[in-house]
Protein backbone atom coordinates (compact mmCIF):
# COMPACT_ATOMS: atom_id res chain seq x y z
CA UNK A 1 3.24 10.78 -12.56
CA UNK A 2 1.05 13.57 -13.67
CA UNK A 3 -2.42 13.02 -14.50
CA UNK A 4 -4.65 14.51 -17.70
CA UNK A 5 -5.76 16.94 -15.59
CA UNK A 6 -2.90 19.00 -14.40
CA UNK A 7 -2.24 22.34 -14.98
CA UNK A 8 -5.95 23.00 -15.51
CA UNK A 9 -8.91 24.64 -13.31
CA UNK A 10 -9.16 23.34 -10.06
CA UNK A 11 -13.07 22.26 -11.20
CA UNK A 12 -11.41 20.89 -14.81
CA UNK A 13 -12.56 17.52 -15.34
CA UNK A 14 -15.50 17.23 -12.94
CA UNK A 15 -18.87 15.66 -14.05
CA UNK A 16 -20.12 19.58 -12.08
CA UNK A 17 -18.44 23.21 -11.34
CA UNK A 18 -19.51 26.24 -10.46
CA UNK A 19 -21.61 28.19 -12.44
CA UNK A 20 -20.90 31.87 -12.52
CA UNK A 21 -23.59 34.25 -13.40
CA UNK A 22 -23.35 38.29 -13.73
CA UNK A 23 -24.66 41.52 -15.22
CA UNK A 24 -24.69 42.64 -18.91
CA UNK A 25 -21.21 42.84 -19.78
CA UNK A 26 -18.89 40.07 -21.57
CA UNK A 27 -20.48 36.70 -22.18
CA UNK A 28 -21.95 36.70 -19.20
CA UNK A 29 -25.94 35.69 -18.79
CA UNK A 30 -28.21 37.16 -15.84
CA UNK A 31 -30.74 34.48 -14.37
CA UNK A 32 -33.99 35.02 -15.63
CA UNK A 33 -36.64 37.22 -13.50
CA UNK A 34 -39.56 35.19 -11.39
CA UNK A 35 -41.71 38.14 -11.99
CA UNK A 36 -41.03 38.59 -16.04
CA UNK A 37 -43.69 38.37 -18.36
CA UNK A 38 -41.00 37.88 -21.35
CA UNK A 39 -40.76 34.37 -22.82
CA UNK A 40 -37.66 34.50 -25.72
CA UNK A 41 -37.39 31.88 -28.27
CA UNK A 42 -34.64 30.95 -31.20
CA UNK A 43 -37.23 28.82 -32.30
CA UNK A 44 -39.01 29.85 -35.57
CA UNK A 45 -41.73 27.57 -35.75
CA UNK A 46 -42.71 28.43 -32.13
CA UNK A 47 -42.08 32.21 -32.74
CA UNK A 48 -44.73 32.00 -35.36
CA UNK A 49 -46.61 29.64 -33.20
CA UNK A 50 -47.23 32.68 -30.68
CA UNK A 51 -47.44 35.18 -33.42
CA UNK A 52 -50.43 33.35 -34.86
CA UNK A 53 -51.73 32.80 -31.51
CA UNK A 54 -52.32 36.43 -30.85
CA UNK A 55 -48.71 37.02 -28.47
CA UNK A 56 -47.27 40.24 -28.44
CA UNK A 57 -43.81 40.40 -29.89
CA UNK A 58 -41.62 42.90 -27.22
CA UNK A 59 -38.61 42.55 -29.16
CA UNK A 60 -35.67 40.51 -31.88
CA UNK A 61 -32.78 40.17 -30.94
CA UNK A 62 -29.39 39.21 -33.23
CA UNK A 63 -27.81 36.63 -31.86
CA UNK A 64 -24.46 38.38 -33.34
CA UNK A 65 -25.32 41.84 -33.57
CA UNK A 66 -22.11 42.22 -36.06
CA UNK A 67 -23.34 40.05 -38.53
CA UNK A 68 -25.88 40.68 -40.87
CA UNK A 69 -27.38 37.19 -41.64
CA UNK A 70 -26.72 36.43 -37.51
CA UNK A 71 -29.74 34.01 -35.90
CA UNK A 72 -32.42 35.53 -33.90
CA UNK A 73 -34.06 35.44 -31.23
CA UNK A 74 -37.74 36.66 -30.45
CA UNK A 75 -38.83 38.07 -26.90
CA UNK A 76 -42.89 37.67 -26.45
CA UNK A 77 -45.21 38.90 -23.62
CA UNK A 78 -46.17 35.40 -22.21
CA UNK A 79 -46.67 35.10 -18.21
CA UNK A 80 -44.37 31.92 -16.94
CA UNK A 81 -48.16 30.61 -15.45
CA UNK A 82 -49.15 30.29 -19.60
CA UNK A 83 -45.77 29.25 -20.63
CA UNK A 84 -46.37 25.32 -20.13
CA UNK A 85 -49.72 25.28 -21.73
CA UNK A 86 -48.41 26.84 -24.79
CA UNK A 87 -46.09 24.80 -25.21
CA UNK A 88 -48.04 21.77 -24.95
CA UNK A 89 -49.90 23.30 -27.56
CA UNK A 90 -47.59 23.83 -29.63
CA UNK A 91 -46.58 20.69 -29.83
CA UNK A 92 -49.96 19.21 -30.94
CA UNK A 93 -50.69 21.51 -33.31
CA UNK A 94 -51.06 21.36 -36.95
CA UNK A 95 -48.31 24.04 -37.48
CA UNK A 96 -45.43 22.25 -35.98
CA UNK A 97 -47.26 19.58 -38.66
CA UNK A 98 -46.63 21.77 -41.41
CA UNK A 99 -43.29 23.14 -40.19
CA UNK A 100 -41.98 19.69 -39.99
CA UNK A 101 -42.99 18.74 -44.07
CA UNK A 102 -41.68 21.89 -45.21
CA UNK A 103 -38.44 21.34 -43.74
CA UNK A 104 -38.88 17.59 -45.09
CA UNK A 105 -39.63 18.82 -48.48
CA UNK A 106 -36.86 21.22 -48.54
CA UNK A 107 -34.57 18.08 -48.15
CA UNK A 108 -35.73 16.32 -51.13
């Protein structure tokens, strides 16, 4: 009798598999640096969150470079040491407040 998973990956079906990581070409997605100071965000609120808190922006990035209204994604100079506290601000403050009604009211 053959089972569901025949025929597929020899990993196919398990709760974990490897993980393969690479370089910059295809889909693949490097592991993040120890020693970066870049912090990147698709999150608006807390993109404007930094902005407002005095980050530097390093970059935006498209999400899908051949599409003109493609998501974004902003890179920030933020050391990994400040990256916790930030966030816990963030979270508590009166912008994420706002951010939250406006979307609220939007859906009215």
């Amino acid at each position: 009798m053959k089972s569901a998973y025949d025929g597929l990956e020899p990993d196919a079906g398990k709760l974990a598999r490897p993980v393969l990581r690479g370089g910059r070409d295809g889909d693949t997605a490097s592991l993040p640096d120890p020693n970066s100071t870049e912090h990147r965000t698709e999150d608006l609120a807390f993109a404007a969150f930094l902005r407002v808190k005095g980050y530097s922006l390093v970059r935006v990035e498209k999400l899908q470079p051949n599409r003109t209204d493609s998501k974004r994604a902003w890179v920030f100079d933020l050391a990994p040491d400040e990256e916790q506290k930030v966030k816990l601000a963030f979270v508590t403050s009166d912008l994420l407040r706002f951010y939250h009604e406006l979307i609220g009211l939007k859906k009215l």
